[in-house]
Protein backbone atom coordinates (compact mmCIF):
# COMPACT_ATOMS: atom_id res chain seq x y z
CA UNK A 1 -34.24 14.15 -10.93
CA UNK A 2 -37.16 14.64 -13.12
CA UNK A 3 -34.98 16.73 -15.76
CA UNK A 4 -32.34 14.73 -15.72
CA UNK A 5 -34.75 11.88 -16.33
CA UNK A 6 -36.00 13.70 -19.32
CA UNK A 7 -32.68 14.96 -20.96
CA UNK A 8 -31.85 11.19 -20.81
CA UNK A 9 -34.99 9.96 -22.76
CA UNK A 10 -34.58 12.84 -25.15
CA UNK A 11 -30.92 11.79 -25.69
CA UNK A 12 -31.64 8.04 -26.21
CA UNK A 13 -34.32 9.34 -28.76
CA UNK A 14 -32.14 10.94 -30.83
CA UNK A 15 -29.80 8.06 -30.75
CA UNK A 16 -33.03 6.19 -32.17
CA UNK A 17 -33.66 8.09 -34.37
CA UNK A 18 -29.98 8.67 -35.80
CA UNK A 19 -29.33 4.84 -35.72
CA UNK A 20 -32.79 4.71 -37.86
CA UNK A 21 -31.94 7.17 -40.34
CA UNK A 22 -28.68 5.11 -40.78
CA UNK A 23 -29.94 2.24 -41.34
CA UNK A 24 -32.59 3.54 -43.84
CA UNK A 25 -29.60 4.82 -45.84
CA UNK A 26 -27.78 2.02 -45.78
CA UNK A 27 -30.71 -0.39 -46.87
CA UNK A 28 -31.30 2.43 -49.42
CA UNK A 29 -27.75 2.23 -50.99
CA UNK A 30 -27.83 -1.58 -50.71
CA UNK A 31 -31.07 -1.23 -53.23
CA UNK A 32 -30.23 1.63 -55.49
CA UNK A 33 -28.48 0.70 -58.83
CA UNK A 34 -25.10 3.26 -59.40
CA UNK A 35 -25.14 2.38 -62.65
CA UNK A 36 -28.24 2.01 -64.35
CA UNK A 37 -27.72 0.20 -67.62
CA UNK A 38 -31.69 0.27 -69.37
CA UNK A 39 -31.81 1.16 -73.26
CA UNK A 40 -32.82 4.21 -73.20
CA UNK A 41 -30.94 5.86 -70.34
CA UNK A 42 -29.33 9.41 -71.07
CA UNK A 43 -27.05 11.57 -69.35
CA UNK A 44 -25.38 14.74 -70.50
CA UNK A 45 -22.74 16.40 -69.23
CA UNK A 46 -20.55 19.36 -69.34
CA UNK A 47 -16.38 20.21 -68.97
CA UNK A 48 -15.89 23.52 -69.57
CA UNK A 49 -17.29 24.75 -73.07
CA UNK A 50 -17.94 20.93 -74.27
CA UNK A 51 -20.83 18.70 -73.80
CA UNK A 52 -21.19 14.75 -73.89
CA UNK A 53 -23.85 13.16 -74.77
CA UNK A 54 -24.12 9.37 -73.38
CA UNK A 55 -27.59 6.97 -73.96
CA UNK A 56 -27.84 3.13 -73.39
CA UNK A 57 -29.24 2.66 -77.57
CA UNK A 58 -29.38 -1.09 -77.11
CA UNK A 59 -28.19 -4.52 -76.26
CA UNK A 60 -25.88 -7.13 -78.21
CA UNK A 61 -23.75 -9.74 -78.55
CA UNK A 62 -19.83 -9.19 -78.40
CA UNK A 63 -17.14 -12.10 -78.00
CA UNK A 64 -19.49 -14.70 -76.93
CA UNK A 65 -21.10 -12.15 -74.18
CA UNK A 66 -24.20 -10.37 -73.50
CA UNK A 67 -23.44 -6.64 -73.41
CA UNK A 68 -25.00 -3.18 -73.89
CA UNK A 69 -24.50 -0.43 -76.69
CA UNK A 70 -23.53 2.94 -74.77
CA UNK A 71 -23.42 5.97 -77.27
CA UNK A 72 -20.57 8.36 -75.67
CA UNK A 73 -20.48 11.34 -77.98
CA UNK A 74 -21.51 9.67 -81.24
CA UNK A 75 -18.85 6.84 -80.59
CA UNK A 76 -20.14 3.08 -79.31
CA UNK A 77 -18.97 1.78 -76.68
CA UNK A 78 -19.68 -1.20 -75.08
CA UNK A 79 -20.42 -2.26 -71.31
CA UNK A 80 -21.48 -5.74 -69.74
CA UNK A 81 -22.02 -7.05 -66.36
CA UNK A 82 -20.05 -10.19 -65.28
CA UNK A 83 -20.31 -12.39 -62.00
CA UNK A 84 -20.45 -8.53 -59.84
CA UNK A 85 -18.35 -6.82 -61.99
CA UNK A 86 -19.62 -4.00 -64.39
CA UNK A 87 -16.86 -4.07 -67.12
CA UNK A 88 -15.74 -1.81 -70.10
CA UNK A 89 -14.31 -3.33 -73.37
CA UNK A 90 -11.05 -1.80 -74.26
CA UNK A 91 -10.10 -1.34 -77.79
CA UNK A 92 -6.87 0.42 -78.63
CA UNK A 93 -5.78 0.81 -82.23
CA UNK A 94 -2.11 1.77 -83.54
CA UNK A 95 -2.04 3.76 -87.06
CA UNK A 96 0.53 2.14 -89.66
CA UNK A 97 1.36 3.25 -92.73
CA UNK A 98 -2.20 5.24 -92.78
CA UNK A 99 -4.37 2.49 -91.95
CA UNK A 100 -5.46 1.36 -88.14
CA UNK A 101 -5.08 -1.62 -86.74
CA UNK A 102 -6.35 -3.43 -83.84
CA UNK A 103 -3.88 -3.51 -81.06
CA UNK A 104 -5.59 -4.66 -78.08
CA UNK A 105 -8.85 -6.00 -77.29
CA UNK A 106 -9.85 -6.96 -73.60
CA UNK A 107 -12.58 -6.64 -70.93
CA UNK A 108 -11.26 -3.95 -68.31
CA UNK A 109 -13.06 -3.91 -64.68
CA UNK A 110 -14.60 -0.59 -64.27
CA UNK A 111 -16.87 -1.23 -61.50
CA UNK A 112 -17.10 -4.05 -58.40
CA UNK A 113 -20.91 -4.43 -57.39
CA UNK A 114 -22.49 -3.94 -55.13
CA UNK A 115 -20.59 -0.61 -54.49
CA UNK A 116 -19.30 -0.91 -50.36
CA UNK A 117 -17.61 2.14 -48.42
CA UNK A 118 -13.60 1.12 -48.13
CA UNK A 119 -13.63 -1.90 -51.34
CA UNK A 120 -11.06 -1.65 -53.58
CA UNK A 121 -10.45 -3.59 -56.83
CA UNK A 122 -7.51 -3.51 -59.33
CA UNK A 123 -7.08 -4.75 -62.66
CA UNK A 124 -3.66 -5.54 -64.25
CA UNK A 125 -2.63 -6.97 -68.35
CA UNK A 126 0.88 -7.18 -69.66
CA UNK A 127 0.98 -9.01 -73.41
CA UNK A 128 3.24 -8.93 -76.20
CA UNK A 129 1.18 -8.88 -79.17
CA UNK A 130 2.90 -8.88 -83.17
CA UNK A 131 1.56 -6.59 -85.63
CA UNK A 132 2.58 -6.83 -89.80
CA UNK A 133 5.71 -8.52 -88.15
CA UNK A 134 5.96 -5.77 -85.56
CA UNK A 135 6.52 -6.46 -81.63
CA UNK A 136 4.51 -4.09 -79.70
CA UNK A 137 4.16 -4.25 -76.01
CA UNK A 138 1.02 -3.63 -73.54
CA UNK A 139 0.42 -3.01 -70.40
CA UNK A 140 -2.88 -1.91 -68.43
CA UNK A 141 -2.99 -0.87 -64.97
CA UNK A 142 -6.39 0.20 -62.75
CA UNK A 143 -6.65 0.90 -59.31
CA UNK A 144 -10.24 1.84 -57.49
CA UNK A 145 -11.60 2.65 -54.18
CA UNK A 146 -14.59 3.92 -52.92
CA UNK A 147 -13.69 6.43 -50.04
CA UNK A 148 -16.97 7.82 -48.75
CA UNK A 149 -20.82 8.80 -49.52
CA UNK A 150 -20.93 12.68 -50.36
CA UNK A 151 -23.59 15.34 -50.93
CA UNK A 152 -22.98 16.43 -54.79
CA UNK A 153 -24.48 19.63 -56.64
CA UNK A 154 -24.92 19.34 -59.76
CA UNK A 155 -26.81 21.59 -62.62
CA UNK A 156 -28.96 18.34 -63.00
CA UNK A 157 -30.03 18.46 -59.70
CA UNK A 158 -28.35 17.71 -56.29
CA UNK A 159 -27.36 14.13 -55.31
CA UNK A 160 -27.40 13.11 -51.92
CA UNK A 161 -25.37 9.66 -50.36
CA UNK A 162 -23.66 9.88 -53.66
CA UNK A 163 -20.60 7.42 -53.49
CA UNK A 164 -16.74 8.85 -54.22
CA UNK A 165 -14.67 6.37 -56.35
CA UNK A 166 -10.76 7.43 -56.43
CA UNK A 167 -9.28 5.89 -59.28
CA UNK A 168 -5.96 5.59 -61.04
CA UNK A 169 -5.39 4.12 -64.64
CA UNK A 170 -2.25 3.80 -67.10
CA UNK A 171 -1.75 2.42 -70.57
CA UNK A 172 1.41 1.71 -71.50
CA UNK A 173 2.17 0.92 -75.18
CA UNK A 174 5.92 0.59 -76.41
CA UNK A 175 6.91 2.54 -73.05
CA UNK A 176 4.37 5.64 -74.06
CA UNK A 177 2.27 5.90 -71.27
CA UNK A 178 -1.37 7.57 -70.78
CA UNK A 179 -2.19 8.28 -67.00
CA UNK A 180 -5.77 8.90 -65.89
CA UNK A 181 -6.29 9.73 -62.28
CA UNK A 182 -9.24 11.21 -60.11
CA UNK A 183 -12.42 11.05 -58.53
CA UNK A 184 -16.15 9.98 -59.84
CA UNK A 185 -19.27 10.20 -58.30
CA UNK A 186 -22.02 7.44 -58.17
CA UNK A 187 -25.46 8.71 -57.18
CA UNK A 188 -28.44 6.49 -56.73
CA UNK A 189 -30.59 5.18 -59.60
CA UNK A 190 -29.15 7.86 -61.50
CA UNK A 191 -25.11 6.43 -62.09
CA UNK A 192 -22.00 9.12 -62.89
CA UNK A 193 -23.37 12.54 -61.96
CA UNK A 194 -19.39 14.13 -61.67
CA UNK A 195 -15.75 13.36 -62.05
CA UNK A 196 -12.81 14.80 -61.80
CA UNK A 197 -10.05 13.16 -64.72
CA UNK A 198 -6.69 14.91 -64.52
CA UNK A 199 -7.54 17.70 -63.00
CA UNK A 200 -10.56 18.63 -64.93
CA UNK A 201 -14.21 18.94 -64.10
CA UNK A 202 -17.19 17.37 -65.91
CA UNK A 203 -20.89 17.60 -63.82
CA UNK A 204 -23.65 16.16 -65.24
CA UNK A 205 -26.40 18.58 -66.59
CA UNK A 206 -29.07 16.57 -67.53
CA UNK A 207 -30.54 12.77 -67.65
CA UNK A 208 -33.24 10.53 -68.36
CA UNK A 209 -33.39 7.62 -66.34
CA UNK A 210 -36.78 5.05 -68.18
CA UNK A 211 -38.61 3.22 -65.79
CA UNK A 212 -38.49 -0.57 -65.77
């Protein structure tokens, strides 16, 4: 009776103890930014023989809203948070006659926050937009789930309770369409540290994170 007794309190223990650890994690994803967006943040990472540099180099104004400068291999780019949305501006240019010319400007929802196991989010544009008399059509399509929380090993280190975002985006511009499909990975207070983008591999190989 006595060792029965005993394997029962041992397993009830671990049950604690599992149930715990759990909850620890959980509070600890609730509290960890995925994408930490402080001027002078830095990541580099690697895809095959080529490297990319990203850094947070400042904040600004853009279209009325308060966004931030991110440097992605000597190009700007620029980022904002909006109402629990992290979101991307999308610029895409057509080339006429030699010159460029703005085609399409428009936020684009790259990220739903706070990140949650199973959300999904999708973001959808069709226009019709004239250029020197010319009729061009648009459309933007983005689908995104986060599927689970995953160990990743990276060069830079290795990233525990890292979430998995599958993802699936197409531009479509005068029926020409570019498809970008895969998998990143989030980790905590540290933000993209792998993805997976058409069946390539980029892992992160280095990063600065500042502290507030």
């Amino acid at each position: 009776m006595k060792s029965v007794t005993t394997k029962v309190t041992l397993i009830l223990c671990f049950l604690l103890m599992y149930a715990c650890n759990c909850d620890n994690w959980i509070l600890y994803r609730a509290t960890s930014e995925y994408f930490p967006l402080s001027v002078g943040n830095r990541w580099v990472y690697k895809k095959g023989d080529e490297l990319r540099f990203v850094e947070v180099c400042s904040e600004t104004i853009i279209g009325g809203y308060s966004a931030f400068v991110i440097r992605n291999n000597f190009q700007d780019e620029f980022w904002k948070i909006n109402e629990g949305r992290i979101e991307k501006l999308i610029q895409r240019y057509i080339i006429i006659a030699g010159n460029e010319y703005l085609l399409k400007r428009r936020w684009g929802i790259r990220y739903q926050i706070p990140l949650i196991w199973g959300n999904h989010w999708n973001d959808y544009e069709r226009d019709s937009i004239n250029v020197l008399g010319q009729n061009y059509s648009f459309e933007y399509v983005a689908n995104w789930q986060i599927v689970g929380c995953e160990d990743v090993i990276t060069p830079a280190g290795s990233f525990i309770e890292s979430y998995r975002l599958d993802f699936f985006e197409e531009i479509t511009i005068n029926g020409e369409h570019e498809i970008y499909q895969g998998s990143e990975w989030l980790a905590p207070n540290v933000g993209l540290v792998k993805r997976v983008i058409n069946g390539q591999e980029e892992l992160l190989i280095d990063y600065t994170i500042v502290n507030k």
